[in-house]
Protein backbone atom coordinates (compact mmCIF):
# COMPACT_ATOMS: atom_id res chain seq x y z
CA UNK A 1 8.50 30.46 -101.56
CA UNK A 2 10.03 27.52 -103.70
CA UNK A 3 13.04 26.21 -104.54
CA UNK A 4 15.28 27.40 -107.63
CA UNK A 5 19.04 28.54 -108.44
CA UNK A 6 21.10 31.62 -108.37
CA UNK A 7 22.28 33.06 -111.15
CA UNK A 8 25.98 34.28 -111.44
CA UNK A 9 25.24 37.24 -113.76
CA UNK A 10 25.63 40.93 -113.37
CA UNK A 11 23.83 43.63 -115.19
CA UNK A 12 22.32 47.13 -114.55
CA UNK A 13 18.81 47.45 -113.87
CA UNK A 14 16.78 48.02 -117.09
CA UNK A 15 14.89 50.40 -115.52
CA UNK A 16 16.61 52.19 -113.30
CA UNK A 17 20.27 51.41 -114.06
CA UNK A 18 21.11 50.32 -110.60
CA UNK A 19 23.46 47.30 -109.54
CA UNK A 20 22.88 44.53 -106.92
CA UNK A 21 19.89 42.35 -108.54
CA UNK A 22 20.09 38.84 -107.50
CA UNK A 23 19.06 37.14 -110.34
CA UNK A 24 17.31 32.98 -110.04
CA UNK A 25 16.06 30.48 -112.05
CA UNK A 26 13.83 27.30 -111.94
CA UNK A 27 15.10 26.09 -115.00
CA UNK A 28 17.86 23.82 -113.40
CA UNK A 29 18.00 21.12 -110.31
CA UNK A 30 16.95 24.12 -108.11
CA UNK A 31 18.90 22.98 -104.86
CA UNK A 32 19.46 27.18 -104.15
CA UNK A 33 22.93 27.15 -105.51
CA UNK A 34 24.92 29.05 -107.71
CA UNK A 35 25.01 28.30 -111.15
CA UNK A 36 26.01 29.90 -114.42
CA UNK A 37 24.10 31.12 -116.89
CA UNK A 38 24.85 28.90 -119.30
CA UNK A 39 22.95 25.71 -117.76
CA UNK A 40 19.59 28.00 -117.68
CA UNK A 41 17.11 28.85 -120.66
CA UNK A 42 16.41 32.14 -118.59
CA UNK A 43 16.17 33.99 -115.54
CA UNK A 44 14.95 36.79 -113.68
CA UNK A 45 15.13 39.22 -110.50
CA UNK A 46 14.02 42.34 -108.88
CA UNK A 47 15.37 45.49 -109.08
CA UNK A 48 16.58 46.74 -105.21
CA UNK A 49 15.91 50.20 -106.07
CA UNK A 50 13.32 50.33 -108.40
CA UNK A 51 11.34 46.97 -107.48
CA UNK A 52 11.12 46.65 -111.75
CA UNK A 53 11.24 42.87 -112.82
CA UNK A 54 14.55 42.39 -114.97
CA UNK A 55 14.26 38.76 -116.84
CA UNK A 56 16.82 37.51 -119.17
CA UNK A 57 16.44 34.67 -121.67
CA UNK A 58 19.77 32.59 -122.64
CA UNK A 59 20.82 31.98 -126.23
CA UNK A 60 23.46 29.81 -126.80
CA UNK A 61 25.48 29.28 -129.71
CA UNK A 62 27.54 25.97 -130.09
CA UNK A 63 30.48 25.87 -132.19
CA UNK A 64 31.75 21.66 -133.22
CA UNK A 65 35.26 21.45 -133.78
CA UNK A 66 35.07 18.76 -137.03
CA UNK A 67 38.42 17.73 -137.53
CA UNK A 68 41.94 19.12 -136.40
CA UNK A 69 44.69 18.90 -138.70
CA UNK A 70 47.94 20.70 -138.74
CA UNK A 71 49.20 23.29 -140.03
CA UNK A 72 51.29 23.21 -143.34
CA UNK A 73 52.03 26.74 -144.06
């Protein structure tokens, strides 16, 4: 078995709607620590109950703050 990260993410199986999947990803520096979400481009993990493969694929939205200026009104 490689190396890769955990995920810190919660969510039901899709198949079977049961809790407890352990979700990892290669997609970061892989040292078998927890990570968030956020620093992947997806992940994935087995259902305990069901064995079904549950993968999730990260879309981030960035919002740039411009300018600041204050408020008049």
């Amino acid at each position: 078995m490689g190396m890769f990260d955990y995920v810190d993410y919660t969510a039901p199986c899709y198949k079977c709607g049961a809790e407890g999947i352990e979700f990892q990803s290669k997609d970061h520096k892989c040292f078998m620590r927890k990570i968030s979400p956020r620093k992947v481009r997806r992940f994935y993990g087995t259902c305990p109950t069901c064995r079904a493969w549950n993968e999730y694929k990260v879309k981030i939205q960035s919002y740039t703050v411009k300018r600041v200026e204050k408020d008049e009104s």
